[in-house]
N, C-alpha and C. Protein backbone atom coordinates (compact mmCIF):
# COMPACT_ATOMS: atom_id res chain seq x y z
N UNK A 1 -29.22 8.55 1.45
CA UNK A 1 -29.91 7.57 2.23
C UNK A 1 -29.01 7.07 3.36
N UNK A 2 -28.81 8.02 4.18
CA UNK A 2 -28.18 7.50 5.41
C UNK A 2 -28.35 7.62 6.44
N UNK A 3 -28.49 6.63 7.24
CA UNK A 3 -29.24 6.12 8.14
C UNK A 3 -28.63 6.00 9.70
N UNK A 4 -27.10 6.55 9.56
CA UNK A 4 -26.31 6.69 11.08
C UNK A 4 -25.38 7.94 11.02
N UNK A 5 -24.85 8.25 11.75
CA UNK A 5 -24.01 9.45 12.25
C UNK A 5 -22.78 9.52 11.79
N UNK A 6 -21.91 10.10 10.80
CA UNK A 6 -21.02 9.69 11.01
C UNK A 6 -19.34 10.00 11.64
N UNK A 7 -20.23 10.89 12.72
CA UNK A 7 -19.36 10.87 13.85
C UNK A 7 -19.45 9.94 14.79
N UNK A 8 -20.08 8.51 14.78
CA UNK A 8 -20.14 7.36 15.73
C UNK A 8 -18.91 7.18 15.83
N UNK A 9 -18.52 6.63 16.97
CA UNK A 9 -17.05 6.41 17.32
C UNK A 9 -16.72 4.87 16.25
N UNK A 10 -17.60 3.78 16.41
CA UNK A 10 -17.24 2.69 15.34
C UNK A 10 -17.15 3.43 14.01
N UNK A 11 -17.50 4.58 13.10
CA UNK A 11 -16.92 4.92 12.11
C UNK A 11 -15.88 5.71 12.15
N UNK A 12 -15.22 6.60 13.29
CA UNK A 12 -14.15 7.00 13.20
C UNK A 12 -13.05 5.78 13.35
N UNK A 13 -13.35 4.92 14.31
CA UNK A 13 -12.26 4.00 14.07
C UNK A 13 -11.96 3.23 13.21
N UNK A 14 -13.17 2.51 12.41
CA UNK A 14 -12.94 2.34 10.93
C UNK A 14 -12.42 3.06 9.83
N UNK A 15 -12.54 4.13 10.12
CA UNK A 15 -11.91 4.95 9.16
C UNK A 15 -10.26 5.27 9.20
N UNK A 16 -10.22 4.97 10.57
CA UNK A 16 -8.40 4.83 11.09
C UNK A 16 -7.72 3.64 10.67
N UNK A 17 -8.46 2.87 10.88
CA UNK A 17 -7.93 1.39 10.60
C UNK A 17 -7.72 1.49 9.11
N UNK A 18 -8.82 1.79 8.39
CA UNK A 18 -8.78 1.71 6.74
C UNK A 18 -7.39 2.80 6.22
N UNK A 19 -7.71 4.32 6.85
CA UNK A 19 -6.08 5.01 6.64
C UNK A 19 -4.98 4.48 6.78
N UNK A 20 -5.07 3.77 8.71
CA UNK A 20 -3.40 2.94 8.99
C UNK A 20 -3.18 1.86 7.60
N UNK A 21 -4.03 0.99 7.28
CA UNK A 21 -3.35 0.06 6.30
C UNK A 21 -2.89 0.45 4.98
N UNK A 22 -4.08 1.80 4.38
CA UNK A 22 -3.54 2.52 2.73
C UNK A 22 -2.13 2.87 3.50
N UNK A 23 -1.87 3.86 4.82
CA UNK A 23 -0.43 4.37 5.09
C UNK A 23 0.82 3.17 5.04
N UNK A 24 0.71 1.84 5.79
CA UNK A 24 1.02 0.94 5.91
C UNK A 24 1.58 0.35 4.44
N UNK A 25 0.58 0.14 3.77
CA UNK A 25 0.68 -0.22 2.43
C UNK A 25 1.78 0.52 1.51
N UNK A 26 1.37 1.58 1.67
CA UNK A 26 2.17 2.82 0.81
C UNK A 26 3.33 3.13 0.97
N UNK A 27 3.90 2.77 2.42
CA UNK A 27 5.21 3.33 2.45
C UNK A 27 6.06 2.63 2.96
N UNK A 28 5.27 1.14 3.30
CA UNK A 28 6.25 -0.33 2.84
C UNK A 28 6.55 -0.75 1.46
N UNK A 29 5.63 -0.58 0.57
CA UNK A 29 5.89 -0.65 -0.02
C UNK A 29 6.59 0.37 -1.63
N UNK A 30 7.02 1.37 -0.96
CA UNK A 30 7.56 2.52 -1.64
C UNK A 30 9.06 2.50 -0.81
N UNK A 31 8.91 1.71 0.41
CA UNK A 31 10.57 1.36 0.99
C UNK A 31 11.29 -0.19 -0.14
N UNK A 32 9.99 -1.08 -0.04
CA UNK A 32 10.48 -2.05 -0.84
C UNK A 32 10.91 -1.89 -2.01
N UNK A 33 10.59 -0.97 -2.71
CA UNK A 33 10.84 -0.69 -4.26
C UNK A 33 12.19 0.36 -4.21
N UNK A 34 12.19 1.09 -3.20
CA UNK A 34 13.76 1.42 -3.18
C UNK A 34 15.17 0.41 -2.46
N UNK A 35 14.64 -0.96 -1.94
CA UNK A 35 15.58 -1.69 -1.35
C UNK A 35 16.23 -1.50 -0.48
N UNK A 36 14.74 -0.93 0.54
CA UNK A 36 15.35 -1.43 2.34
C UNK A 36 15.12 -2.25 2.70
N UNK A 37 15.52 -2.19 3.93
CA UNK A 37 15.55 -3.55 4.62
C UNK A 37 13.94 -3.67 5.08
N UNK A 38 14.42 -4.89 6.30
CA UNK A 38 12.54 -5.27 6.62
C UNK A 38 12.09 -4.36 7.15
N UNK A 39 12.96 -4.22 8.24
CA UNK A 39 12.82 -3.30 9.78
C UNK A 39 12.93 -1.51 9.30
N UNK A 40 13.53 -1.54 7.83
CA UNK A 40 13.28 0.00 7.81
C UNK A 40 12.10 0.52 6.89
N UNK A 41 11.02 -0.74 6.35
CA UNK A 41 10.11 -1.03 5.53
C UNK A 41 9.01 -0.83 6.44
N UNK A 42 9.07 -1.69 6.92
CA UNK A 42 7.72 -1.23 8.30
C UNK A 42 7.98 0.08 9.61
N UNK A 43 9.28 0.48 9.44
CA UNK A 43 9.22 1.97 10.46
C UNK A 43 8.60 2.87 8.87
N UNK A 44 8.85 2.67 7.75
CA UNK A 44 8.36 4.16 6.85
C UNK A 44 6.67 3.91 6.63
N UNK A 45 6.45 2.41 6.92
CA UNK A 45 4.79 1.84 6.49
C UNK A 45 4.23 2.97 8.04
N UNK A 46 4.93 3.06 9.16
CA UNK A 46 4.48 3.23 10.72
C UNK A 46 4.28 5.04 10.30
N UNK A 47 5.41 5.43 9.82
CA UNK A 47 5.11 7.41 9.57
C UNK A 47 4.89 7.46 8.29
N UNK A 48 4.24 6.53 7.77
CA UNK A 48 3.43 7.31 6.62
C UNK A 48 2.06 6.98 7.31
N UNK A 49 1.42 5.89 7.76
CA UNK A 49 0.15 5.67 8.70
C UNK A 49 0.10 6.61 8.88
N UNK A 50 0.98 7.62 9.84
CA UNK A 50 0.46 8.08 10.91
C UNK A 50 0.75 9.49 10.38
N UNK A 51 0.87 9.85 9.86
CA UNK A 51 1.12 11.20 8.37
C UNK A 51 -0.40 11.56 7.69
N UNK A 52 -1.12 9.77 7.39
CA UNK A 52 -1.95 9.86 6.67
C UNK A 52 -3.14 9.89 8.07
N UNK A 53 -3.09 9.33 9.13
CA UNK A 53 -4.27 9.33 10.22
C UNK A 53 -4.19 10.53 10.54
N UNK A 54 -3.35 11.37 11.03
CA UNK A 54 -3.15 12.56 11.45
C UNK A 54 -3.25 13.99 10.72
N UNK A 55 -3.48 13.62 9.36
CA UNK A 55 -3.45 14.74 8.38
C UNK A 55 -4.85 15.10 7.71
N UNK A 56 -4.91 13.76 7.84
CA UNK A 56 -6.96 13.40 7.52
C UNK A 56 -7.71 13.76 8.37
N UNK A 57 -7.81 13.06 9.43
CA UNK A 57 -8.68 13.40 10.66
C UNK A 57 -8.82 15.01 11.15
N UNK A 58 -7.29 15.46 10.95
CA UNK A 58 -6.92 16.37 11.87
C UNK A 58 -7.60 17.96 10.90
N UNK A 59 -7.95 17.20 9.59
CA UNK A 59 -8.71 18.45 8.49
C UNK A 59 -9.74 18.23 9.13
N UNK A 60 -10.59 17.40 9.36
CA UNK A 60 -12.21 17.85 9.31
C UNK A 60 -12.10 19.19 10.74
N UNK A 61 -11.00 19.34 12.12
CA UNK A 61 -11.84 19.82 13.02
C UNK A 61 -11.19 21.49 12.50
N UNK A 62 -10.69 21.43 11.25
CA UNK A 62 -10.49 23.61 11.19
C UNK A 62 -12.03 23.38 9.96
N UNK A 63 -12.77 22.69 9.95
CA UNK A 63 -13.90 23.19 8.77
C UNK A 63 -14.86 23.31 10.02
N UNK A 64 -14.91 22.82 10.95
CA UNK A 64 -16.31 23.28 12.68
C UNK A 64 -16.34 24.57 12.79
């Protein structure tokens, strides 16, 4: 029962936003539990984001 596209651009960017924060989440806090610092907590939260936006997205366009 669905009722929009979901290649609309408001669901791809929702869907980025929702990846950046699980990436965000995950690899600040997998820095915190090994005891880095702040600044090297949020650069591993920044390349795991972007590990997880880029690895996701970047599957759907080899299944076209």
């Amino acid at each position: 029962m669905q009722h929009y596209s979901k290649d609309c651009s408001v669901c791809k960017m929702m869907r980025s936003l929702a990846f950046s924060a699980l990436g965000m989440g995950l690899g600040a806090g997998v820095a915190y539990l090994l005891g880095a610092t702040r600044q090297n907590m949020v650069y591993s939260g920044i390349v795991v984001a972007s590990i997880l936006i880029f690895g996701f997205l970047g599957r759907d366009k080899d299944k076209k």
